[in-house]
Protein backbone atom coordinates (compact mmCIF):
# COMPACT_ATOMS: atom_id res chain seq x y z
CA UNK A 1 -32.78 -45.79 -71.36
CA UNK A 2 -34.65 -46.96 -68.49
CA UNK A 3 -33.32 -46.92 -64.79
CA UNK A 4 -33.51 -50.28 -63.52
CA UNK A 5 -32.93 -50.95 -59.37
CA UNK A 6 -33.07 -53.76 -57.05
CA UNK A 7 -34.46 -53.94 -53.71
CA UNK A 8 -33.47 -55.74 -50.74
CA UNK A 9 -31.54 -59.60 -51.02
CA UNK A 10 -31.36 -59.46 -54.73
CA UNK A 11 -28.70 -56.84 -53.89
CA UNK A 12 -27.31 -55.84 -57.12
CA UNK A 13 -26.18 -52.36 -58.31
CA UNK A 14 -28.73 -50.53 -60.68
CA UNK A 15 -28.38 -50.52 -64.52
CA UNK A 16 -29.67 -48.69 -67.55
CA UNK A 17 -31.33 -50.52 -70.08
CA UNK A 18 -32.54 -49.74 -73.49
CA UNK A 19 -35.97 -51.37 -73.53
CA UNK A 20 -39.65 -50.03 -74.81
CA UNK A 21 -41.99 -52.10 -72.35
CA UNK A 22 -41.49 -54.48 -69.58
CA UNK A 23 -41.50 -57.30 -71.14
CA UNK A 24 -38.27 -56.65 -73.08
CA UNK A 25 -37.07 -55.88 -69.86
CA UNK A 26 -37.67 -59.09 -67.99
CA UNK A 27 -36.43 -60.81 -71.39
CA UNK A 28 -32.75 -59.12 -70.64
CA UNK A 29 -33.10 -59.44 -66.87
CA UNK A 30 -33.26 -63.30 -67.36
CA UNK A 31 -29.70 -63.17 -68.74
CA UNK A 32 -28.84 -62.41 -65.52
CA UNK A 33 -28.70 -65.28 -63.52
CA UNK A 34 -28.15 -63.48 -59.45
CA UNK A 35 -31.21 -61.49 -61.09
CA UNK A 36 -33.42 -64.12 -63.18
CA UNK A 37 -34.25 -66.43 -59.74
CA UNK A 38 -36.44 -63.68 -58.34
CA UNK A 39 -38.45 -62.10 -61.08
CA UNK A 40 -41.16 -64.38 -60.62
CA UNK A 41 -41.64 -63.97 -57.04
CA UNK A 42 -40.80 -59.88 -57.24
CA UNK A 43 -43.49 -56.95 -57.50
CA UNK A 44 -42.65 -54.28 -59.99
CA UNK A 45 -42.53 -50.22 -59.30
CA UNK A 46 -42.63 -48.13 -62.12
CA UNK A 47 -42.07 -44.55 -61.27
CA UNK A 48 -43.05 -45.33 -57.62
CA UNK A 49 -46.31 -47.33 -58.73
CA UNK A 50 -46.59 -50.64 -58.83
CA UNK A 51 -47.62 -51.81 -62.15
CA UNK A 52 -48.80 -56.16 -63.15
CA UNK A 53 -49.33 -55.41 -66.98
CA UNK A 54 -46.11 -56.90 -68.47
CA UNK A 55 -46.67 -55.34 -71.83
CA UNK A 56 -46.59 -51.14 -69.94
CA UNK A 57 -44.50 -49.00 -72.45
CA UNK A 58 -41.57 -47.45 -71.05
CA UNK A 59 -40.46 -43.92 -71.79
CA UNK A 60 -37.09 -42.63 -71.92
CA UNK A 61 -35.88 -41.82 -68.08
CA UNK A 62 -38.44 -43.97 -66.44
CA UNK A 63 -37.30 -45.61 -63.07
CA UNK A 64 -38.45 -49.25 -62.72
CA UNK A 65 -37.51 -50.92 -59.12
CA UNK A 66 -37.73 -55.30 -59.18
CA UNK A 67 -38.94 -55.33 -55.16
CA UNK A 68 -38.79 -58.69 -53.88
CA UNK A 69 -40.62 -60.61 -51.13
CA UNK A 70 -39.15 -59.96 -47.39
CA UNK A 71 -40.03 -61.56 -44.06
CA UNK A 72 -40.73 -59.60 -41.14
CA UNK A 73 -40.90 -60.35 -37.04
């Protein structure tokens, strides 16, 4: 199981999800609609580093934060 938390206006309550890579992962996040509108425009942390490569394994315990864009003044 993977941790899986949301940053910012996406404002949803972390989940655990049984997935091996990322990909998986943004298959089931899809099937959330409040969540599937900003995966395309969100970075990705995994354990604190951000990560592009959509195929990274995931391990058992791994923490993976969806951090979206914000605006600042």
């Amino acid at each position: 199981m993977v941790i899986v938390e949301f940053m910012g206006p996406i404002n949803e309550n972390k989940i655990e999800l049984d997935v091996k890579n990322l990909f998986e992962l943004k298959i089931k996040l899809q099937e959330i609609p409040a969540i599937a509108k900003w995966l395309d425009l969100s970075a990705v942390a995994v354990n604190d580093v951000l990560v592009e490569d959509i195929d990274m394994e995931l391990k058992n315990g791994d923490r993976v934060v969806v951090l979206p864009p914000v605006c600042g003044g």
